[in-house]
Protein backbone atom coordinates (compact mmCIF):
# COMPACT_ATOMS: atom_id res chain seq x y z
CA UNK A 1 0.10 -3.58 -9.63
CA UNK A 2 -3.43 -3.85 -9.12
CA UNK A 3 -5.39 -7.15 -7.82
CA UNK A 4 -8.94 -7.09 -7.71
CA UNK A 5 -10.84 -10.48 -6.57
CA UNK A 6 -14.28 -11.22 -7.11
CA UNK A 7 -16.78 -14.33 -6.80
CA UNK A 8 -16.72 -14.73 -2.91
CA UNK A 9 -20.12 -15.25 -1.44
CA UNK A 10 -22.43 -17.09 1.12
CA UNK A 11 -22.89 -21.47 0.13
CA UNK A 12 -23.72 -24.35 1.95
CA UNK A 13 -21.98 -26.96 2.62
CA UNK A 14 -20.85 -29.24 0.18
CA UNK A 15 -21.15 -26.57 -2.48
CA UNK A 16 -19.03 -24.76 -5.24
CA UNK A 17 -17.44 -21.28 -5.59
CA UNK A 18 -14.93 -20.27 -8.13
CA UNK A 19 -13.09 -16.98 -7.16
CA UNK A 20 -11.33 -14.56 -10.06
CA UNK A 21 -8.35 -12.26 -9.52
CA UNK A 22 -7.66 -9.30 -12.40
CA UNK A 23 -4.33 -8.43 -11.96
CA UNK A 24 -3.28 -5.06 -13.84
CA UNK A 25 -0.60 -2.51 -13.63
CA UNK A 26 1.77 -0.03 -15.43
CA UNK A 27 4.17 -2.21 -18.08
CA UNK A 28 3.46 -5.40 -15.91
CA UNK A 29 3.01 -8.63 -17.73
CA UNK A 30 1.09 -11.41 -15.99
CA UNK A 31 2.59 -14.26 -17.21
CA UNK A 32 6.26 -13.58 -15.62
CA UNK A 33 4.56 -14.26 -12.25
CA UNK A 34 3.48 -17.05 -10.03
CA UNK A 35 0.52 -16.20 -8.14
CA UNK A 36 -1.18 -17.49 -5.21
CA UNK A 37 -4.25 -17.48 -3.31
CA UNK A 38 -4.24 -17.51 0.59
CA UNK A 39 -7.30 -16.70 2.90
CA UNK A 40 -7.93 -15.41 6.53
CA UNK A 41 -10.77 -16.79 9.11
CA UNK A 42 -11.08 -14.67 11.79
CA UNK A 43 -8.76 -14.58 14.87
CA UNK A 44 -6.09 -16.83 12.94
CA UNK A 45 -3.39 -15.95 10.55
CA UNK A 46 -3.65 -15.77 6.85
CA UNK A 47 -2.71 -19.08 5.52
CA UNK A 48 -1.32 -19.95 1.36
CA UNK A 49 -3.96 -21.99 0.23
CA UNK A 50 -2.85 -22.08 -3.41
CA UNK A 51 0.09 -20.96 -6.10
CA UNK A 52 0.77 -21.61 -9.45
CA UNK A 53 3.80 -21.08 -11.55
CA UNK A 54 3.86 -18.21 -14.09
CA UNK A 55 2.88 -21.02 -17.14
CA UNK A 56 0.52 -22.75 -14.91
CA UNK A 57 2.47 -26.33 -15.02
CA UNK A 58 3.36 -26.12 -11.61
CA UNK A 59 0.42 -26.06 -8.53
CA UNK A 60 0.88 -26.41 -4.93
CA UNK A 61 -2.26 -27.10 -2.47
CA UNK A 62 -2.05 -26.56 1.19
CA UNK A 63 -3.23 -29.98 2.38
CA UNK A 64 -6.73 -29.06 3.74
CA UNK A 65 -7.64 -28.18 0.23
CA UNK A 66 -6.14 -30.66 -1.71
CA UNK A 67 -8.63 -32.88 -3.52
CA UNK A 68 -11.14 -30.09 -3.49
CA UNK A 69 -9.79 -26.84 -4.92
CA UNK A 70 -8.09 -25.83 -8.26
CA UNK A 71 -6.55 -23.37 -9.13
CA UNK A 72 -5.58 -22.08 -12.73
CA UNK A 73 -4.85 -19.32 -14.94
CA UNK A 74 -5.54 -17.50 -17.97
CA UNK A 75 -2.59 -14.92 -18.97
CA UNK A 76 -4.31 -14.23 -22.11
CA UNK A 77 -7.31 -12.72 -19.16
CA UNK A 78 -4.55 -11.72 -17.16
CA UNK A 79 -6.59 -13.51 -14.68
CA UNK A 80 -6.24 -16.48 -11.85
CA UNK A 81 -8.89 -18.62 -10.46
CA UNK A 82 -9.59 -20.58 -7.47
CA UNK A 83 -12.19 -23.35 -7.92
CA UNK A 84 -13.41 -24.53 -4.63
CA UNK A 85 -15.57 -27.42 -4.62
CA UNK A 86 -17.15 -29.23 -1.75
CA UNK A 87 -17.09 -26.72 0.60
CA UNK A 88 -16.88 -27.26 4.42
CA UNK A 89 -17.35 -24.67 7.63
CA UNK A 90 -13.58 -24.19 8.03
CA UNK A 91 -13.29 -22.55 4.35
CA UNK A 92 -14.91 -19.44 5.59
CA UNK A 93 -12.76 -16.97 4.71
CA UNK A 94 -11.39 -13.98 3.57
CA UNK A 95 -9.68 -15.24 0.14
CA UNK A 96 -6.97 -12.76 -1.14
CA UNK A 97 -4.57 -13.19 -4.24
CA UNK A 98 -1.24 -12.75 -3.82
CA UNK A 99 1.93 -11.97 -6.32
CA UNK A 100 5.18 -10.46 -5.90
CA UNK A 101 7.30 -8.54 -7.83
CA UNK A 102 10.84 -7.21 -7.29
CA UNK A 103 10.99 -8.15 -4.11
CA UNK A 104 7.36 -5.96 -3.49
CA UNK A 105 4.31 -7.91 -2.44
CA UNK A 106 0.95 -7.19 -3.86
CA UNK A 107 -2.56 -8.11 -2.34
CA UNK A 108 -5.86 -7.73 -3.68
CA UNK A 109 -9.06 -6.46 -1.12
CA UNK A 110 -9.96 -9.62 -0.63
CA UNK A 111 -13.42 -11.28 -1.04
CA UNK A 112 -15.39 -13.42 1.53
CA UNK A 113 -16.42 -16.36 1.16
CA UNK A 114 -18.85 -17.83 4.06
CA UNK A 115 -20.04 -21.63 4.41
CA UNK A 116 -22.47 -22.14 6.33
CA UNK A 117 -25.92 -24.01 6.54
């Protein structure tokens, strides 16, 4: 399974981003999996920011983002998103998506995303 992440860049405060993940992979369909996002700021431990259930009815926020970021899915795209709106300092990060299958865990590069004024 591949993940590849894109959309990370550098916004001020206040601002939007919305991050894309392209999963792909030999006879794997995207739909039988919940996905997540999580991030890492440097020196601390990467954190779950987001998941969402293989249909996309069920979301979970960790509670620093709740209120401001969404995220959703697209299995037609094979494709989640992470739309992150009013964006403060502590949300620099490097964002990574997350799945895992039979018992393996996959992570994308990652993609930074920097707030700052």
């Amino acid at each position: 399974v591949q993940l590849v992440e894109s959309g990370g860049g550098l916004v001020q405060p206040g601002g939007s981003l919305r991050l894309s993940c392209a999963a792909s992979g030999f006879r794997f369909t995207f739909s039988f999996y919940d996905m997540s996002w999580y991030r890492q700021a440097p020196g601390k431990e990467r954190e779950l920011v987001a998941g969402i259930s293989r249909g996309g009815g069920t979301t979970n926020y960790a509670d620093s983002v709740k209120g401001r970021f969404v995220i959703s899915r697209d299995n037609a795209k094979n494709t989640v998103y992470l739309q992150m709106n009013d964006l403060k300092f502590d949300d620099t990060a490097v964002y990574y998506c997350f799945l895992r299958r039979a018992g393996l865990d996959y992570w994308g590069q990652g993609t930074q995303v920097t707030v700052s004024s």
